[in-house]
N, C-alpha and C. Protein backbone atom coordinates (compact mmCIF):
# COMPACT_ATOMS: atom_id res chain seq x y z
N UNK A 1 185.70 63.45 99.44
CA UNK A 1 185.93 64.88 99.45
C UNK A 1 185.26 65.51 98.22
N UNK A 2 184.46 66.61 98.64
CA UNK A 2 183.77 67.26 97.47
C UNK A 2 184.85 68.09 96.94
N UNK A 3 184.85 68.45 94.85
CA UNK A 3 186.03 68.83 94.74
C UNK A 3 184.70 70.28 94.09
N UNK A 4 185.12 71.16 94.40
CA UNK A 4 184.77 72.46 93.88
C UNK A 4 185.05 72.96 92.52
N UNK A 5 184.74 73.89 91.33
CA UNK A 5 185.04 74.42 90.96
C UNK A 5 184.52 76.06 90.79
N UNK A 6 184.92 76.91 90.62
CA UNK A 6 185.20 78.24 90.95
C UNK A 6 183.79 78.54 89.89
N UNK A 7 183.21 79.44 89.95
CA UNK A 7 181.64 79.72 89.22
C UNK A 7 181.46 81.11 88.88
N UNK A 8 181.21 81.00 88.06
CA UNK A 8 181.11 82.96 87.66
C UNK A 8 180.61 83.13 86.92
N UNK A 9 179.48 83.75 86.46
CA UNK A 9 178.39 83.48 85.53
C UNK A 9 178.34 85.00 84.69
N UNK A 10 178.14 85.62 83.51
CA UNK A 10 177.75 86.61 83.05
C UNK A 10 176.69 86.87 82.41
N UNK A 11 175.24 86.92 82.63
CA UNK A 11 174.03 87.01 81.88
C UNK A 11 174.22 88.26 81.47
N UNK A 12 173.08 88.78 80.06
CA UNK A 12 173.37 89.91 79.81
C UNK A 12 172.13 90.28 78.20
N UNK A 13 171.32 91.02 78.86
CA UNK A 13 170.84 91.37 77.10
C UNK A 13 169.38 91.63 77.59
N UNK A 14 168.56 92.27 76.60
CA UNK A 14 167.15 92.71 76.75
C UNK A 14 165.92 91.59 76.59
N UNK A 15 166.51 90.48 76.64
CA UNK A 15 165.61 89.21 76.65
C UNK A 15 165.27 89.13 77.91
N UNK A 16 164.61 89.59 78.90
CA UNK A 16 165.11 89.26 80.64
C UNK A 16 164.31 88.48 80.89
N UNK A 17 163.41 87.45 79.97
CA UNK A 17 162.76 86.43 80.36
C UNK A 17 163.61 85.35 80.16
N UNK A 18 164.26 85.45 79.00
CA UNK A 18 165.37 83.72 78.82
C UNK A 18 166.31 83.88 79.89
N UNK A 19 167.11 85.43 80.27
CA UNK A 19 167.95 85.65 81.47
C UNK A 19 167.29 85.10 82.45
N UNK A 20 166.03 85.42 83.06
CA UNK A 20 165.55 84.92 84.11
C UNK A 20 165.78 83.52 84.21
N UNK A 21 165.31 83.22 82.93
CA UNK A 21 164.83 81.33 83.14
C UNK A 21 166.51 81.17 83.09
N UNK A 22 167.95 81.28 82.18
CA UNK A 22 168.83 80.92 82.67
C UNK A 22 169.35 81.40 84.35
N UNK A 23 168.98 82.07 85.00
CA UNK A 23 169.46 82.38 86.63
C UNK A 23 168.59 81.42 87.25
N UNK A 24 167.52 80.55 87.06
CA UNK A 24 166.92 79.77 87.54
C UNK A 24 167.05 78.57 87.30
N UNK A 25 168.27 78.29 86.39
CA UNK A 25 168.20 77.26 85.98
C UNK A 25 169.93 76.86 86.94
N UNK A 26 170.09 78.10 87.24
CA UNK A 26 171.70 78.22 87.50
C UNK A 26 171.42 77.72 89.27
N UNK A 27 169.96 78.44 89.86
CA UNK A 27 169.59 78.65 90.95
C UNK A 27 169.36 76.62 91.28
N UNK A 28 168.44 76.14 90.42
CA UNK A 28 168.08 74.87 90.04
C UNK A 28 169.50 73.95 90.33
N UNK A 29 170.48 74.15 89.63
CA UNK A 29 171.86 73.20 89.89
C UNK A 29 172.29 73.63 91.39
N UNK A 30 171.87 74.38 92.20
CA UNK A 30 172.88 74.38 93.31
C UNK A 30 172.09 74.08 94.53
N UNK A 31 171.22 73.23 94.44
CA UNK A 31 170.48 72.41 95.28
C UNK A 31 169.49 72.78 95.92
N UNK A 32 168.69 72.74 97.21
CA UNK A 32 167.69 72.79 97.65
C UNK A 32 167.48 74.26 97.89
N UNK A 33 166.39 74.59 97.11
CA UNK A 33 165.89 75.57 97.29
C UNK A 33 165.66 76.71 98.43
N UNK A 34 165.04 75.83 99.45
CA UNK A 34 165.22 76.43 100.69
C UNK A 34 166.64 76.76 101.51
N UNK A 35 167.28 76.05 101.65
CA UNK A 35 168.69 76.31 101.64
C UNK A 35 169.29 77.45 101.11
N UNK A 36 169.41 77.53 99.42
CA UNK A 36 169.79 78.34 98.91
C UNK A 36 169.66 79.68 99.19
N UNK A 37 168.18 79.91 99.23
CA UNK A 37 167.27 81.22 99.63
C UNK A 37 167.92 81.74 100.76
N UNK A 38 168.52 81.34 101.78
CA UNK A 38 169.18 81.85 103.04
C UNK A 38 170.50 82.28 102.47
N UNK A 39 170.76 81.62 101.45
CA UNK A 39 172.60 81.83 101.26
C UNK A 39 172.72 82.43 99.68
N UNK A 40 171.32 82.91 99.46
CA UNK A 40 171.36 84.05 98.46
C UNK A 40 171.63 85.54 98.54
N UNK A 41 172.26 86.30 98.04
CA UNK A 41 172.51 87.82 98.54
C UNK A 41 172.41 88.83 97.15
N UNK A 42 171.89 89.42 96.61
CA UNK A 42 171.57 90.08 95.74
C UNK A 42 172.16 91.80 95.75
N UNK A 43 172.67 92.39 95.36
CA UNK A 43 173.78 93.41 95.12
C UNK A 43 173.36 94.03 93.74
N UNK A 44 173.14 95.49 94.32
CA UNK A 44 173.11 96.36 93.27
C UNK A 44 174.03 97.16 92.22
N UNK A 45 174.74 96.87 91.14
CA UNK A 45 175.77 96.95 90.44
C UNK A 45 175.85 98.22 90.17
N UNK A 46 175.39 99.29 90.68
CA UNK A 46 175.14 100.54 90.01
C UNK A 46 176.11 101.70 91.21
N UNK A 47 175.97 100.47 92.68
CA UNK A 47 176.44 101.37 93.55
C UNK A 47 178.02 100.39 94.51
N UNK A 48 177.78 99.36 93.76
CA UNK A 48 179.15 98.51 94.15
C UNK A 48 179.91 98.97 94.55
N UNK A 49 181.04 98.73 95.41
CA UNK A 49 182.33 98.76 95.81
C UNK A 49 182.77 97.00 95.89
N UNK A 50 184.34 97.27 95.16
CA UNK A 50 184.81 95.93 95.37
C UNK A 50 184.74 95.66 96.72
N UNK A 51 185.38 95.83 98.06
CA UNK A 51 185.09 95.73 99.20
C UNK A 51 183.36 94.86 99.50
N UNK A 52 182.07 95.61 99.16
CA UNK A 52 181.29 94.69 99.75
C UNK A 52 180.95 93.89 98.79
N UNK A 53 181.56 93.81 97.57
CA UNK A 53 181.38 92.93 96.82
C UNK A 53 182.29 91.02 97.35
N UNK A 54 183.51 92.00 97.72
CA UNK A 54 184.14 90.66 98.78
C UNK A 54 183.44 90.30 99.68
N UNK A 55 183.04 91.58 100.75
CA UNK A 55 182.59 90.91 102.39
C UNK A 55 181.30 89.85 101.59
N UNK A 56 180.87 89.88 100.64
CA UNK A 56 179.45 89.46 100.37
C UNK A 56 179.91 87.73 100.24
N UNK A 57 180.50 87.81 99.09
CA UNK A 57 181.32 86.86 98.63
C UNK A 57 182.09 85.79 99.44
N UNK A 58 182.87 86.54 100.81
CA UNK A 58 183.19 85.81 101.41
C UNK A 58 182.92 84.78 102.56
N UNK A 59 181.72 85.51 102.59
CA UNK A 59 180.51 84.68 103.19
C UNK A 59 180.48 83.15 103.89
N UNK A 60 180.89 82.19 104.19
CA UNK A 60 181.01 80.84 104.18
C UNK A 60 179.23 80.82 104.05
N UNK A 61 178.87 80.05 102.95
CA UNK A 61 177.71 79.04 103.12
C UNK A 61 176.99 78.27 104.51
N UNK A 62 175.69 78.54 104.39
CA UNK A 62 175.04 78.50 105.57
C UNK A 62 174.37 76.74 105.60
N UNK A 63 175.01 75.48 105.97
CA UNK A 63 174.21 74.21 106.28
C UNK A 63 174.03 73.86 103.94
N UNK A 64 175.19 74.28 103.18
CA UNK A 64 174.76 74.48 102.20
C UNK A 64 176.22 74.38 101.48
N UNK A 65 176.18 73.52 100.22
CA UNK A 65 177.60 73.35 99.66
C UNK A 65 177.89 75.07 98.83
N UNK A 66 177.06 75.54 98.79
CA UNK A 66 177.33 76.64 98.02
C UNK A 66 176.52 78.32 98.28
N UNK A 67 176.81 79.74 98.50
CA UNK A 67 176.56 80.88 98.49
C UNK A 67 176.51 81.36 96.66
N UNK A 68 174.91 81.76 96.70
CA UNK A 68 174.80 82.34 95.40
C UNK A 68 175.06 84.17 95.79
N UNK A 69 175.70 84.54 94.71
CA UNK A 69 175.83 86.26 95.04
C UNK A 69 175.48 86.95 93.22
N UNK A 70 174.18 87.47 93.62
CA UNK A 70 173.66 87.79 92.33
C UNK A 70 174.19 89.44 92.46
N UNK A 71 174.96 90.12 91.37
CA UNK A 71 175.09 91.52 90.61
C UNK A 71 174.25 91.84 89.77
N UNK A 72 172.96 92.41 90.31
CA UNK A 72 172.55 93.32 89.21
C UNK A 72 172.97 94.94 88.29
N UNK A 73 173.37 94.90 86.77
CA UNK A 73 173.62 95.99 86.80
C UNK A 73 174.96 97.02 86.31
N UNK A 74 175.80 96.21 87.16
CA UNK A 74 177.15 96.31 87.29
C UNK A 74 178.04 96.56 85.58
N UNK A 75 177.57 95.59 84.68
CA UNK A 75 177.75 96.01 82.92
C UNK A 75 177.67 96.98 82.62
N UNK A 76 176.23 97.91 82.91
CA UNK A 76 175.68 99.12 82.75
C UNK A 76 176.44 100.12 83.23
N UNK A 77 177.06 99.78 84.19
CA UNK A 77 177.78 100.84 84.84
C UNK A 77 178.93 101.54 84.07
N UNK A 78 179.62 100.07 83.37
CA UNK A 78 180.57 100.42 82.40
C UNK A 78 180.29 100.75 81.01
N UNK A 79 178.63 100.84 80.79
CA UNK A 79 178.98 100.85 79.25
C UNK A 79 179.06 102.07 78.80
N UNK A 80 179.79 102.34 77.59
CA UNK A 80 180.20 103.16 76.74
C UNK A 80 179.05 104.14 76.71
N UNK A 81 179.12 105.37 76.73
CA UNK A 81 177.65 106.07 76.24
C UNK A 81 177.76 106.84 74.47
N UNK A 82 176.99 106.17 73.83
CA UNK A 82 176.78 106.62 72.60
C UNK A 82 177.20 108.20 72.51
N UNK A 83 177.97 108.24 71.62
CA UNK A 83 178.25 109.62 70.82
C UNK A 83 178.26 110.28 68.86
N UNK A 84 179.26 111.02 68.89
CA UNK A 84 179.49 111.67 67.16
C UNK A 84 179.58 109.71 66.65
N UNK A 85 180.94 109.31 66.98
CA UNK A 85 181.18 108.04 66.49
C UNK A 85 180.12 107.00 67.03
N UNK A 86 180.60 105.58 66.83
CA UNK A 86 179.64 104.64 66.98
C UNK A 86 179.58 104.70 68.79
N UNK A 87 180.55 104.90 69.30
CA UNK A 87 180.64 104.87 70.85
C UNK A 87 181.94 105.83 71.13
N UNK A 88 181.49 106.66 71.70
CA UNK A 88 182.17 107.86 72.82
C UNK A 88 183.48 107.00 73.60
N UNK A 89 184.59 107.69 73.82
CA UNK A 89 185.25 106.77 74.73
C UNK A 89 185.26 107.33 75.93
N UNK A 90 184.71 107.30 76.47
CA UNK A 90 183.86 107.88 77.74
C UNK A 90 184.49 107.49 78.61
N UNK A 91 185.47 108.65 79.29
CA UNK A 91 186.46 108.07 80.93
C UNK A 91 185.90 107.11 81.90
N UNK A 92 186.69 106.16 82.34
CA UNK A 92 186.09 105.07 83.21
C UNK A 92 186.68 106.14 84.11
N UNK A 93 185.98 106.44 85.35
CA UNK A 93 186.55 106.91 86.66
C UNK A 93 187.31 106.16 87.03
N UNK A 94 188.38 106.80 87.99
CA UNK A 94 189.33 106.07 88.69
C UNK A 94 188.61 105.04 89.65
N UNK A 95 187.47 104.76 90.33
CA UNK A 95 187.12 103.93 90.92
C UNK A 95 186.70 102.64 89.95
N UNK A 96 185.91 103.31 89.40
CA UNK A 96 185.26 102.04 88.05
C UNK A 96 186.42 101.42 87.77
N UNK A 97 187.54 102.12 87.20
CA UNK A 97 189.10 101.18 86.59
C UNK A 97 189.69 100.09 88.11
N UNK A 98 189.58 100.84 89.47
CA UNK A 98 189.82 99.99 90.62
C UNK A 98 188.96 98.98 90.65
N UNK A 99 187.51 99.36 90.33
CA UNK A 99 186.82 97.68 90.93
C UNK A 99 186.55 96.71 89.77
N UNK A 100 187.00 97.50 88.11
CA UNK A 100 187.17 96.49 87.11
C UNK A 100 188.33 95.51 87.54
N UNK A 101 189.90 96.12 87.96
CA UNK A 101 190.94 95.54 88.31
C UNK A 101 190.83 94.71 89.23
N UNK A 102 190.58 95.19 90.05
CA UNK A 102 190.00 94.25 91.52
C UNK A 102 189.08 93.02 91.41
N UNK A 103 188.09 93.11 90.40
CA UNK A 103 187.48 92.21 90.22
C UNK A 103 188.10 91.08 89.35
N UNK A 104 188.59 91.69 88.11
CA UNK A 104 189.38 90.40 87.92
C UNK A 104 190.62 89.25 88.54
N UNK A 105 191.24 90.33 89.33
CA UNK A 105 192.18 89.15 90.74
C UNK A 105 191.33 88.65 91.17
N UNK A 106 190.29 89.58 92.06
CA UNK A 106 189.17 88.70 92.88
C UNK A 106 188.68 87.40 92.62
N UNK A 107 188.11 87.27 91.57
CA UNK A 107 187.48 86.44 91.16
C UNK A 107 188.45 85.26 91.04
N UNK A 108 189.37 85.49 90.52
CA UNK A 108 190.62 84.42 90.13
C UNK A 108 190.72 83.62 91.85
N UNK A 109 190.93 84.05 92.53
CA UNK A 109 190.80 83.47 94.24
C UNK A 109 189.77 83.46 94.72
N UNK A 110 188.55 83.84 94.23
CA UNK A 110 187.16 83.92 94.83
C UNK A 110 186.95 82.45 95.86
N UNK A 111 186.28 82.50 96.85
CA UNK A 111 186.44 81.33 97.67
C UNK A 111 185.29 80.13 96.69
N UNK A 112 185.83 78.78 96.62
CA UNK A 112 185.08 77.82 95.55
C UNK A 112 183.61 77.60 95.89
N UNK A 113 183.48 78.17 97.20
CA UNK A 113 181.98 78.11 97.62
C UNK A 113 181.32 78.86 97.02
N UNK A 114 181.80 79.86 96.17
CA UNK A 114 180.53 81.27 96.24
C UNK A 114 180.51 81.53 94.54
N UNK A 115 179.07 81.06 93.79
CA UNK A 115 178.79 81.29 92.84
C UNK A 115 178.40 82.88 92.38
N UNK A 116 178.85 83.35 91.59
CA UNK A 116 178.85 84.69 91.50
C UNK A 116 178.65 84.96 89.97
N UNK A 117 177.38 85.90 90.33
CA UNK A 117 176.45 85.92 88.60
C UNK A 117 176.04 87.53 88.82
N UNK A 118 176.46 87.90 87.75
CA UNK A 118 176.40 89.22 87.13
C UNK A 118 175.50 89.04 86.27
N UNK A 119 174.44 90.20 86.57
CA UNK A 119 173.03 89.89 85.36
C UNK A 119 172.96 91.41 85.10
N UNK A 120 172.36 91.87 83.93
CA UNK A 120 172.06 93.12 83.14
C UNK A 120 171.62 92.96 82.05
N UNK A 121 169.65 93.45 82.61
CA UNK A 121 168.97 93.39 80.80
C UNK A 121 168.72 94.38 80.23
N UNK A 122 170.01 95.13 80.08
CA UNK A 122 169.97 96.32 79.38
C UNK A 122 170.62 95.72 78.47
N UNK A 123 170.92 96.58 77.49
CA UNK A 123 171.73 96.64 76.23
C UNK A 123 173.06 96.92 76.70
N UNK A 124 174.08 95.98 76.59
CA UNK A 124 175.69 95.75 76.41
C UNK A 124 176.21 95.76 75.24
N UNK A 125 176.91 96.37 74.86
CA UNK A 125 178.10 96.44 73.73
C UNK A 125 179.22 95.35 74.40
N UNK A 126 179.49 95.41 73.01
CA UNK A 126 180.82 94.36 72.88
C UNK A 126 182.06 95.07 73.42
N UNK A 127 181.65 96.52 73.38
CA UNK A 127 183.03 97.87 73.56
C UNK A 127 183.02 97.82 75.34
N UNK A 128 181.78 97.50 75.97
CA UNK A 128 181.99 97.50 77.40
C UNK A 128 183.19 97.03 77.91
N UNK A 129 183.93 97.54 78.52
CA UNK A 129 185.38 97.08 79.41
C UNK A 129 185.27 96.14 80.35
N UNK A 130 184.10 96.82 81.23
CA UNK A 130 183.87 95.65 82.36
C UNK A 130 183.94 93.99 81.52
N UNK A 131 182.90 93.57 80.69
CA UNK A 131 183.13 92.78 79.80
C UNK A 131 183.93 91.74 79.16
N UNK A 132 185.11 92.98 78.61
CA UNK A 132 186.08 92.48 78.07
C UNK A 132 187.27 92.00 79.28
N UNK A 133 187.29 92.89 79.80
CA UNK A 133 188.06 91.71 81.33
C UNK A 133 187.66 90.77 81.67
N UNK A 134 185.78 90.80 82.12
CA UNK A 134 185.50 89.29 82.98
C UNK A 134 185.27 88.46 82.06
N UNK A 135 185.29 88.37 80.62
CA UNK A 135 184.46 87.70 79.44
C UNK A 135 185.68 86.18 80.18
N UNK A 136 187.18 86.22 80.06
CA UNK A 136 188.00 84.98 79.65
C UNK A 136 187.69 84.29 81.16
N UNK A 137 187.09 84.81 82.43
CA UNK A 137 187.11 84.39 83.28
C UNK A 137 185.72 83.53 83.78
N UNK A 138 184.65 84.16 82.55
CA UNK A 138 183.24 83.42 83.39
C UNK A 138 182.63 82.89 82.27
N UNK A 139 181.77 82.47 82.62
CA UNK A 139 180.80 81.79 81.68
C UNK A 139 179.59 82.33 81.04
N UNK A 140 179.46 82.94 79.91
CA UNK A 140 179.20 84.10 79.44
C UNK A 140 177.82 83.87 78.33
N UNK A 141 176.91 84.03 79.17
CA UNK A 141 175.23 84.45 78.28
C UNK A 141 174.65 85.18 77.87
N UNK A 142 174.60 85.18 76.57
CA UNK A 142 174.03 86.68 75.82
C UNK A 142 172.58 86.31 75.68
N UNK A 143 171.21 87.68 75.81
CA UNK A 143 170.10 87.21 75.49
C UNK A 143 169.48 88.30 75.05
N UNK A 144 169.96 88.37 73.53
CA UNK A 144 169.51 89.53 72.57
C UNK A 144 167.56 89.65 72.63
N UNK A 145 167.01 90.93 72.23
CA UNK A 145 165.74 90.91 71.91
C UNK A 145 165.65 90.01 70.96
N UNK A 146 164.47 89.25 71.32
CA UNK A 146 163.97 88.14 70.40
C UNK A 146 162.61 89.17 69.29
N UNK A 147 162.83 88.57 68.18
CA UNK A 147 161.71 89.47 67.32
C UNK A 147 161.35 88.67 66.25
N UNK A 148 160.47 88.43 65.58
CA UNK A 148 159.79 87.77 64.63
C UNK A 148 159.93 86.60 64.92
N UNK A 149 160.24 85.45 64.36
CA UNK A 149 159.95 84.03 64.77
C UNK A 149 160.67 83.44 65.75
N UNK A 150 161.86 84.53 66.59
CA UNK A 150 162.14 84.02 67.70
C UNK A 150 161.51 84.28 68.98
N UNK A 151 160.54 85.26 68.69
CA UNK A 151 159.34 85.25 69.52
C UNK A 151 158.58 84.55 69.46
N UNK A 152 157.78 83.89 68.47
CA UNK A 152 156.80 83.20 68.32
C UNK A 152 157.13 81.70 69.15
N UNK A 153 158.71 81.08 68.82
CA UNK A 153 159.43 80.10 69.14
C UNK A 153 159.19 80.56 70.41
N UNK A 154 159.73 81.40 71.34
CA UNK A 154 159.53 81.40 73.16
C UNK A 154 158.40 81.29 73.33
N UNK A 155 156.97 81.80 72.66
CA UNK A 155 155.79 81.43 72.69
C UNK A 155 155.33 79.94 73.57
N UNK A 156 156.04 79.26 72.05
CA UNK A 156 156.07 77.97 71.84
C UNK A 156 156.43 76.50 73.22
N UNK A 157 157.81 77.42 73.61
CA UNK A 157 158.79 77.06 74.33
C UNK A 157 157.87 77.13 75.93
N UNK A 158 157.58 78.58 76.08
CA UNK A 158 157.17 78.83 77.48
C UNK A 158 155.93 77.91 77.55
N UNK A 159 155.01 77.90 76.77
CA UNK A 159 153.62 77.44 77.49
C UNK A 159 153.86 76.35 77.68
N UNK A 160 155.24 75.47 77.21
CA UNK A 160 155.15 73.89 77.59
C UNK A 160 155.31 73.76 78.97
């Protein structure tokens, strides 16, 4: 018996080349490529509803131990918008506060088949809410702008 565990990924930051190469590396562990590609579904975080964020999710996997469900975006939605102070506390709409809430039960029962990765290479604060809810629940990658010799180092890194 295959034993599952529950997958939830958070990429995040203006590096969107190391983001990339980590979602490919994430894409890489969950087996045959071709496979996957059928039981991939990609979701725009800007216009979400928890609802098709479930129907997506709930998906059963197609000839395939696992359904990838990529969120682009979705961080952005929540972040803080700069003001007088360091960050504005800028009303979450009543929906945004429903599908922050929603998402964190969700996920907690999410079916063990369905890997679910939230990506955004914008700039995230630490003040983002969305964030600070899913941070204790997923597995969480930051990929700051690289500048002076940590550029030169990806240089280094990529052409191998």
């Amino acid at each position: 018996m295959i034993e599952y565990q529950r997958m939830f990924y958070i990429l995040y930051g203006q590096d969107d080349f190391s983001l990339n190469r980590a979602l490919e590396r994430i894409k890489a562990d969950l087996g045959d490529p071709q496979m996957l590609a059928v039981n991939t579904t990609k979701l725009d975080g800007q216009h979400l509803t928890l609802s098709a964020l479930q129907d997506n999710c709930n998906v059963a996997p197609f000839l395939s131990p696992s359904r990838l469900v990529i969120v682009d975006g979705l961080l952005k939605r929540f972040e803080p918008k700069p003001g007088k102070q360091r960050f504005s506390k800028r009303a979450v709409t009543k929906s945004e506060n429903e599908l922050g809430e929603g998402l964190v039960s969700y996920i907690k029962q999410m079916a063990p088949t369905t890997v679910l990765v939230l990506v955004d290479d914008s700039r995230i604060s630490s003040h983002n809410p969305l964030l600070k809810k899913l941070s204790p629940l997923a597995k969480v990658k930051t990929f700051p702008l690289l500048r002076g010799r940590g550029v030169s180092r990806l240089d280094t890194t990529a052409s191998k």
